[in-house]
N, C-alpha and C. Protein backbone atom coordinates (compact mmCIF):
# COMPACT_ATOMS: atom_id res chain seq x y z
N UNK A 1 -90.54 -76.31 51.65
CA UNK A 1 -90.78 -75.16 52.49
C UNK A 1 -90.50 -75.54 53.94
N UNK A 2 -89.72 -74.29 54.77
CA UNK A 2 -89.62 -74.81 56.04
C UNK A 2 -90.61 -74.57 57.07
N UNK A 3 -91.02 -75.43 58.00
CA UNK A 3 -92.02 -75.01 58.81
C UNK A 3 -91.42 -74.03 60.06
N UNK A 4 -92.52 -73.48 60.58
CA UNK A 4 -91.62 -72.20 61.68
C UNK A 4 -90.64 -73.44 62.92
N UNK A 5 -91.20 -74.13 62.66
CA UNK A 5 -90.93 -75.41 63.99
C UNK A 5 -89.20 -75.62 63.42
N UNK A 6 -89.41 -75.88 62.25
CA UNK A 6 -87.80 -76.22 61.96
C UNK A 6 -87.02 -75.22 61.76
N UNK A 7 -87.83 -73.95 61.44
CA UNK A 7 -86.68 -72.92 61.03
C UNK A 7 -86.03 -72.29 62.97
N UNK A 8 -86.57 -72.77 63.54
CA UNK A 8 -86.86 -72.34 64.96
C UNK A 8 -85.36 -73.46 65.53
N UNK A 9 -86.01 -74.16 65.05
CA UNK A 9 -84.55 -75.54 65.58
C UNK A 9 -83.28 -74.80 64.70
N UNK A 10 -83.42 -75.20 63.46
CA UNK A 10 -82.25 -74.47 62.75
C UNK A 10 -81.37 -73.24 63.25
N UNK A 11 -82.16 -72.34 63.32
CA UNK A 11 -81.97 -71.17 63.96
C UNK A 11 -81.19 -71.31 65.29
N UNK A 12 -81.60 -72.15 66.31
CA UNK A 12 -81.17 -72.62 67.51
C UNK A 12 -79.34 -73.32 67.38
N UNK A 13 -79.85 -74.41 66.29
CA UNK A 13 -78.48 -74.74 66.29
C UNK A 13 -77.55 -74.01 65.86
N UNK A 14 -77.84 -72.94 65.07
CA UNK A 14 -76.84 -72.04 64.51
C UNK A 14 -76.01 -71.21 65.22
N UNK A 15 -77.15 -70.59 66.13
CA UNK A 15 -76.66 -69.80 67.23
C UNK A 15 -75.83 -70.35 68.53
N UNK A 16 -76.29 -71.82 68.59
CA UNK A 16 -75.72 -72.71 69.33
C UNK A 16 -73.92 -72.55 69.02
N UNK A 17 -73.91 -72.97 67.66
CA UNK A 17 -72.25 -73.38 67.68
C UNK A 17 -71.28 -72.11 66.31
N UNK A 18 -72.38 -71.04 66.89
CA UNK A 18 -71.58 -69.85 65.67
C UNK A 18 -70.69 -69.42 66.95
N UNK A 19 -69.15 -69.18 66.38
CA UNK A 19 -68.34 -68.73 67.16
C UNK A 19 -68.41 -67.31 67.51
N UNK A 20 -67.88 -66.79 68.58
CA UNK A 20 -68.08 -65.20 68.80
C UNK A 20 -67.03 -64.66 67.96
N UNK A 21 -67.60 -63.37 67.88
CA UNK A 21 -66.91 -62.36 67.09
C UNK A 21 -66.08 -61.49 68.15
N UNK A 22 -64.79 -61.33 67.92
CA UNK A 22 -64.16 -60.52 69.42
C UNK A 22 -62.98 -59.80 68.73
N UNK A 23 -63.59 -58.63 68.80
CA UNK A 23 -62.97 -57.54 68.02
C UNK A 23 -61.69 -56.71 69.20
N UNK A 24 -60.33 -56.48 68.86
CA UNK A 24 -59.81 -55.66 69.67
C UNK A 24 -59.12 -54.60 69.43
N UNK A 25 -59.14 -53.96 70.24
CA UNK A 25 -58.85 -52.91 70.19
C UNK A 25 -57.54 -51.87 70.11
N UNK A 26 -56.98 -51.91 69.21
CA UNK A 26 -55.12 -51.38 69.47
C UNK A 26 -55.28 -50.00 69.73
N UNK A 27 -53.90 -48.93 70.17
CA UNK A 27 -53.87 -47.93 70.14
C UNK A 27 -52.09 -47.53 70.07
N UNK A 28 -51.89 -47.13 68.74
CA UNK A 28 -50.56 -47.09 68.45
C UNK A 28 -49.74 -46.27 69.31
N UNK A 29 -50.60 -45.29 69.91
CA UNK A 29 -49.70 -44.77 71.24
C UNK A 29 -49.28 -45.34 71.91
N UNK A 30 -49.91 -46.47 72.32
CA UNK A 30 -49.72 -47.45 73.65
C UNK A 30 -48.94 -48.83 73.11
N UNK A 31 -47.32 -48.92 73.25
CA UNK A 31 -47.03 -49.96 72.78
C UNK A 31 -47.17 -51.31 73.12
N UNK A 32 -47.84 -51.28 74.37
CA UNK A 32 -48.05 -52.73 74.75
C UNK A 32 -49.68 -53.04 73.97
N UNK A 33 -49.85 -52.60 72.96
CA UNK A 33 -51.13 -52.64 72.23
C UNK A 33 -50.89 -53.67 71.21
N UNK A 34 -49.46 -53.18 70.97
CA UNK A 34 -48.58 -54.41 69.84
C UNK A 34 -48.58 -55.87 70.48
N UNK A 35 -47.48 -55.79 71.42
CA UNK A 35 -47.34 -56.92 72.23
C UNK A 35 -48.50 -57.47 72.81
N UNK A 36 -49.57 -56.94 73.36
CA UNK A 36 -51.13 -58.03 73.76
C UNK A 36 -51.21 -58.09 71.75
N UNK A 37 -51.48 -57.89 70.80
CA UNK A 37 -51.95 -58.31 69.86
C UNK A 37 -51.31 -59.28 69.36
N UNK A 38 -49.60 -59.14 69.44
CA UNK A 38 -49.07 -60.99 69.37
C UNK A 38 -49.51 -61.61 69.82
N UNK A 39 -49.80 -61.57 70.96
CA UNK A 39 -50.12 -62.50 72.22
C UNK A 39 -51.31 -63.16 72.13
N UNK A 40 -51.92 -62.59 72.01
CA UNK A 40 -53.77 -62.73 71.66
C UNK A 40 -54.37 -62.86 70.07
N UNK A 41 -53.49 -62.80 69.30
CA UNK A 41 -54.15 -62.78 67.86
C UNK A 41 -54.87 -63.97 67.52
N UNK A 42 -54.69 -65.01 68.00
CA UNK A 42 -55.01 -66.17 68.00
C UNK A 42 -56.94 -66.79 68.46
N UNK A 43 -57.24 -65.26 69.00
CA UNK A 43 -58.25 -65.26 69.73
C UNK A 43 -59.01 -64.51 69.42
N UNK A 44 -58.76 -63.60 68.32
CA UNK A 44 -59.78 -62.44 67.98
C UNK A 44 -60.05 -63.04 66.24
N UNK A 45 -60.97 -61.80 66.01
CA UNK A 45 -61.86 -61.71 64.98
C UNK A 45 -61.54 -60.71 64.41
N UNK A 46 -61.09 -59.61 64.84
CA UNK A 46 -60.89 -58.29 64.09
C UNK A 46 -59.98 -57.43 65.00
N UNK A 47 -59.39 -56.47 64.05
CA UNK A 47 -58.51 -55.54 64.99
C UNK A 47 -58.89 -53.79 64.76
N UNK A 48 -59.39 -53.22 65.56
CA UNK A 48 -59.82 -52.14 65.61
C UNK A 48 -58.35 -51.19 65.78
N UNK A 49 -58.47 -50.44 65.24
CA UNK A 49 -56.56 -49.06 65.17
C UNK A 49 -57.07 -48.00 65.75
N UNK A 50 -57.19 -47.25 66.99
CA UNK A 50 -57.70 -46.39 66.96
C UNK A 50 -56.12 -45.43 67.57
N UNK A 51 -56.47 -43.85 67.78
CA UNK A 51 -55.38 -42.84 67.46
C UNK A 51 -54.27 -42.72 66.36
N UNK A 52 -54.99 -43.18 65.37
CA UNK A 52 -54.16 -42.61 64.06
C UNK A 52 -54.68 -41.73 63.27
N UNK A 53 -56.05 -41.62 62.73
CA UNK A 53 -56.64 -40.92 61.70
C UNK A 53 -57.81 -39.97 62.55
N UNK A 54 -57.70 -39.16 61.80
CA UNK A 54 -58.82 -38.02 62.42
C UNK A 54 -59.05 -37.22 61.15
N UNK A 55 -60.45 -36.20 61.78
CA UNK A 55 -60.69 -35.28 60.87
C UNK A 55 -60.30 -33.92 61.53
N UNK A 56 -60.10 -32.53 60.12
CA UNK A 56 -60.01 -31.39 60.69
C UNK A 56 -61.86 -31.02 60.48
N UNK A 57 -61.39 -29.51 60.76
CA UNK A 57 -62.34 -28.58 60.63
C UNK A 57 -63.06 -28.97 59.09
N UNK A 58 -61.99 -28.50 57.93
CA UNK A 58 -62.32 -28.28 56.80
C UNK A 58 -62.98 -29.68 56.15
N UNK A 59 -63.09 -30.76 56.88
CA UNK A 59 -62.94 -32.19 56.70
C UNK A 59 -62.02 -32.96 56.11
N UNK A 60 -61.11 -32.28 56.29
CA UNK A 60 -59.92 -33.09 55.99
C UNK A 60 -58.81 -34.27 56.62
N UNK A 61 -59.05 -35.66 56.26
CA UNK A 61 -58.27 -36.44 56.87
C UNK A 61 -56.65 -36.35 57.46
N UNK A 62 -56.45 -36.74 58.12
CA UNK A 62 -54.91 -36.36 58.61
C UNK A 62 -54.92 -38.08 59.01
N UNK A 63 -53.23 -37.99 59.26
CA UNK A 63 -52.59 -39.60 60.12
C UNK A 63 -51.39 -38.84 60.94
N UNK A 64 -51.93 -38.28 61.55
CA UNK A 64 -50.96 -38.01 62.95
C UNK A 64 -50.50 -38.71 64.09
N UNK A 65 -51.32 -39.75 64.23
CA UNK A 65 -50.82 -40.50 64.80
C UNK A 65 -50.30 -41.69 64.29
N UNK A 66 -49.66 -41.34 63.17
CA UNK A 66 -48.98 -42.61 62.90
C UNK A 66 -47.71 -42.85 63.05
N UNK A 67 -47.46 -43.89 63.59
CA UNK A 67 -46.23 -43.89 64.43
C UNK A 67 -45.58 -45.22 63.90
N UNK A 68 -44.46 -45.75 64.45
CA UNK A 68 -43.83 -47.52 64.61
C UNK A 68 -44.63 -48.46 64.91
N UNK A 69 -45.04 -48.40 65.98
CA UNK A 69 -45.82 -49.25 66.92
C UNK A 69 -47.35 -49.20 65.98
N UNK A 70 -47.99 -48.13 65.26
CA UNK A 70 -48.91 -48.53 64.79
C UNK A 70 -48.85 -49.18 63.30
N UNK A 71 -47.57 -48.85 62.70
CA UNK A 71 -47.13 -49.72 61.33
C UNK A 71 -46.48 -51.11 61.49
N UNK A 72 -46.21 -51.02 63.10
CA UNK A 72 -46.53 -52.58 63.43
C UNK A 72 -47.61 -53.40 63.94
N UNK A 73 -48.70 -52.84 63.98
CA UNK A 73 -49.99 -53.49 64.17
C UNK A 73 -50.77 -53.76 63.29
N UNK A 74 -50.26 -52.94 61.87
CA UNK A 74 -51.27 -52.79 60.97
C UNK A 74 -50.76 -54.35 60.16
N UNK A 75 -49.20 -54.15 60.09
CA UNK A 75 -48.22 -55.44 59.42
C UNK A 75 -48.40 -56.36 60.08
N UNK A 76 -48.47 -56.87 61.29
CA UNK A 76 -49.07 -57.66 62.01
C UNK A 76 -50.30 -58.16 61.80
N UNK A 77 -51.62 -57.96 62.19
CA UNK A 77 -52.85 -57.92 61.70
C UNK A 77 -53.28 -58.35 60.28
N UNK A 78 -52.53 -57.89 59.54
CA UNK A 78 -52.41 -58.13 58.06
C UNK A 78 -51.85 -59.36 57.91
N UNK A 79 -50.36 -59.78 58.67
CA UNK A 79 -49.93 -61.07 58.03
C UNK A 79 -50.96 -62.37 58.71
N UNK A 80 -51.64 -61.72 59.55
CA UNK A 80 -52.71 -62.80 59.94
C UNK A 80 -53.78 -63.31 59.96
N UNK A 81 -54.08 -62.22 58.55
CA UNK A 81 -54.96 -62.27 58.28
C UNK A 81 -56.17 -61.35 58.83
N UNK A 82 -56.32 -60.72 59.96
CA UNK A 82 -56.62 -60.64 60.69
C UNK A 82 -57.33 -58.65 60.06
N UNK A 83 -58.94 -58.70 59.63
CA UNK A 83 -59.40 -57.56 59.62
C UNK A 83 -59.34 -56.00 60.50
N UNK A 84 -59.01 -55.07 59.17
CA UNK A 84 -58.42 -54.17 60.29
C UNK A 84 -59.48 -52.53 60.04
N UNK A 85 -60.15 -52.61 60.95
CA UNK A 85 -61.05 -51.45 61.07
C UNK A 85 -60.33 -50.06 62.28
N UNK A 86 -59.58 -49.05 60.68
CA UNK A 86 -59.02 -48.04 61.55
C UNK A 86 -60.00 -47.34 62.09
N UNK A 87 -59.76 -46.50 63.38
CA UNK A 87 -61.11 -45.51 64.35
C UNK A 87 -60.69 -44.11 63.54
N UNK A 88 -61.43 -43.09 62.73
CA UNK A 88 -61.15 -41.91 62.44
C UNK A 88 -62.15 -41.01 63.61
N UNK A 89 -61.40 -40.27 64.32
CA UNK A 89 -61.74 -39.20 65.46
C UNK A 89 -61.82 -37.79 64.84
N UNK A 90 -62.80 -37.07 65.41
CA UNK A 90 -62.68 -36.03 65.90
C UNK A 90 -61.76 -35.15 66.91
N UNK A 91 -60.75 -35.89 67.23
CA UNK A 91 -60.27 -35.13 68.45
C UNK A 91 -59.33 -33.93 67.76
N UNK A 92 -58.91 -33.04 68.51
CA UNK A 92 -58.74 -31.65 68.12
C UNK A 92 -57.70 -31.33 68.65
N UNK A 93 -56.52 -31.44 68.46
CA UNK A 93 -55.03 -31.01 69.24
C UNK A 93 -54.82 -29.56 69.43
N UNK A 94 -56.11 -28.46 68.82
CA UNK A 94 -55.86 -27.32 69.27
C UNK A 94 -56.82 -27.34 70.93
N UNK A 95 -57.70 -27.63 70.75
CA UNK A 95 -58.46 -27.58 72.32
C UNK A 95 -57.86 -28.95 73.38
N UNK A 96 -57.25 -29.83 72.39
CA UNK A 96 -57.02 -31.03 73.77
C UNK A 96 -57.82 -32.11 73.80
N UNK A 97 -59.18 -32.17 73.18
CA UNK A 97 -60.25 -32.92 73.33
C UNK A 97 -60.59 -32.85 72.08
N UNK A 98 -61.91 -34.52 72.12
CA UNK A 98 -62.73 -34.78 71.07
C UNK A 98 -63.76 -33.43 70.91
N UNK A 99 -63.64 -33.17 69.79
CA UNK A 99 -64.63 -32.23 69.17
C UNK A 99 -65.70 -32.21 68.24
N UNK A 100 -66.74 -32.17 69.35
CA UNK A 100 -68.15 -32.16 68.34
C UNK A 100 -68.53 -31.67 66.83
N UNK A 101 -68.07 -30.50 66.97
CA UNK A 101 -68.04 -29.44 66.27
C UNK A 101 -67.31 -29.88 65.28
N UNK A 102 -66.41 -30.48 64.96
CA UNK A 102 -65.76 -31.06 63.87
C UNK A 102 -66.86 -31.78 63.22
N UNK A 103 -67.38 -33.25 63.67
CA UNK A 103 -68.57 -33.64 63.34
C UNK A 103 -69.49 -33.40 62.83
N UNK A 104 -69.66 -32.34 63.05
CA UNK A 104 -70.92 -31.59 62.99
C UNK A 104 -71.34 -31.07 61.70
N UNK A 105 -70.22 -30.33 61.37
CA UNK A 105 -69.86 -29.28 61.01
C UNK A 105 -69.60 -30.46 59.14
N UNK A 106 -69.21 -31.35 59.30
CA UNK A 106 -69.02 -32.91 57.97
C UNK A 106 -70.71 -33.30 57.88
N UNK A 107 -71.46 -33.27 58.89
CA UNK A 107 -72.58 -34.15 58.67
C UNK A 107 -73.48 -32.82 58.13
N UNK A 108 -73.70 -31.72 58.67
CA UNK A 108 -74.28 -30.60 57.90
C UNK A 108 -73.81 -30.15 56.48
N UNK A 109 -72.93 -30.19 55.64
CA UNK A 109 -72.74 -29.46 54.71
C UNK A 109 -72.37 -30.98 53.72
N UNK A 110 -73.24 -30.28 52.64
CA UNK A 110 -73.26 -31.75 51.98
C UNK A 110 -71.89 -31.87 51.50
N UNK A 111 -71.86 -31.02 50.59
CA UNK A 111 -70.25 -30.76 49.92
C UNK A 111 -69.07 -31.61 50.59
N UNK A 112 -68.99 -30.71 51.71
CA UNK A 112 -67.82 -31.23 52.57
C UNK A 112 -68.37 -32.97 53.41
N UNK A 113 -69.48 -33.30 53.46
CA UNK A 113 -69.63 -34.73 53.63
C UNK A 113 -69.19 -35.31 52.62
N UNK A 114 -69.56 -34.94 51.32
CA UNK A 114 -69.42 -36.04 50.21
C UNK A 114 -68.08 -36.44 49.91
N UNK A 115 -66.70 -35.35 50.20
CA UNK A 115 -65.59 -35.35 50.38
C UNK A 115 -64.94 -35.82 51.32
N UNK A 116 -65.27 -35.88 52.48
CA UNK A 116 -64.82 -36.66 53.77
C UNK A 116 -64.99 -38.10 53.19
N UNK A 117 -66.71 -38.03 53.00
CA UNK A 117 -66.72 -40.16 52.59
C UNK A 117 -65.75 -40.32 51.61
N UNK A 118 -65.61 -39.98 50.19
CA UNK A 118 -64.51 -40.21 49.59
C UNK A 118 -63.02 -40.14 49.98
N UNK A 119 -62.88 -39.72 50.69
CA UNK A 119 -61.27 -39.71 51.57
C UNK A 119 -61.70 -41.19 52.67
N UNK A 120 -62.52 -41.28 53.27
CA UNK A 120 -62.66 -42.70 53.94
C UNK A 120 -62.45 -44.09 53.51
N UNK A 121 -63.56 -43.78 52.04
CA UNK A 121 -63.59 -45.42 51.08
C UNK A 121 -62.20 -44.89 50.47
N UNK A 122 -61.17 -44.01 50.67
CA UNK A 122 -60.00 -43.95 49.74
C UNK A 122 -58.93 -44.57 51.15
N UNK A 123 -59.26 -44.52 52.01
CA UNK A 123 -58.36 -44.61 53.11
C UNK A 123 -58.57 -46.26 53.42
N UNK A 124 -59.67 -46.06 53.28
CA UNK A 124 -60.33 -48.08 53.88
C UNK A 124 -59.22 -48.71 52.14
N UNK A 125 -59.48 -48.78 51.19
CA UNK A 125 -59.42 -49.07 50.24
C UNK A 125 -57.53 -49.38 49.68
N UNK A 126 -57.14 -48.06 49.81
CA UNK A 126 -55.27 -47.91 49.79
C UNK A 126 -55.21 -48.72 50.78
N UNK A 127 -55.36 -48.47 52.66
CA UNK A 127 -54.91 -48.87 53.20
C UNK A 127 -55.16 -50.80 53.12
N UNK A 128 -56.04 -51.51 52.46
CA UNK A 128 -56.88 -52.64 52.61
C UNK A 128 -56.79 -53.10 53.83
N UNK A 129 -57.69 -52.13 54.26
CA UNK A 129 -58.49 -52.06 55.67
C UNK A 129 -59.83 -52.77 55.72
N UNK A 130 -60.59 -53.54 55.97
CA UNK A 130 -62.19 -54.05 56.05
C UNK A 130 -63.27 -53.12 56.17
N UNK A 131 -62.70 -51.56 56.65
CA UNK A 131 -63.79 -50.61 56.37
C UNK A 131 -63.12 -49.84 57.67
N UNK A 132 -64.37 -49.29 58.05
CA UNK A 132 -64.20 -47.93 59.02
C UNK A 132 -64.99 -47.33 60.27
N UNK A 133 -64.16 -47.56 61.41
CA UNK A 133 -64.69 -47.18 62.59
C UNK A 133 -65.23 -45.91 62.72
């Protein structure tokens, strides 16, 4: 059995020499998102995709923003192993902006929640993605 005294040291050293976790951030719009992720892959922990996937109204997934530059981050990331947590948004190309109301509208109605998560673990899963922003 450990005493609190040692689990206290243990604990210490662990935290001492556990490496950081440094997650970054791409955005396939932005092509220099590619180029810092060559550059830097060497230094992270995970790669976050964000402006590709979103939800509608009805909760339905879309990939509108999928572009070159983000099927080269994803191929990238991948040959390096390197975990890839896509961002799915709310944002709304009819108003211009992130929309609450999209949100909202998935977390109230069970139906249409239970269908969104299954399009997510189907999206994390096809894509072998590490899960979901």
């Amino acid at each position: 059995m450990i005493g609190f005294t040692s689990l206290k040291r243990l604990l210490l050293a662990t935290a001492t020499h556990a490496a950081p976790f440094v997650l970054a951030y791409t955005d396939g719009q932005v092509e220099a998102s590619y180029s810092n992720l060559q550059a830097f892959y060497r230094n992270l922990s995970a790669v976050g995709l964000g402006s590709t996937y979103g939800l509608t109204f009805p909760g339905m997934l879309h990939q509108d923003g999928m572009n070159e530059t983000t099927q080269n981050i994803i191929r990238f990331a991948k040959s390096q192993s390197l975990p890839l947590y896509p961002t799915v948004s709310d944002y709304n190309e009819d108003i211009g902006a992130f929309d609450p109301a999209i949100s909202h509208s998935i977390l109230n109605d069970r139906a249409l929640s239970a269908g969104t998560v299954k399009q997510l673990v189907k999206l994390a899963k096809e894509g072998g993605f590490a899960g979901i922003n």
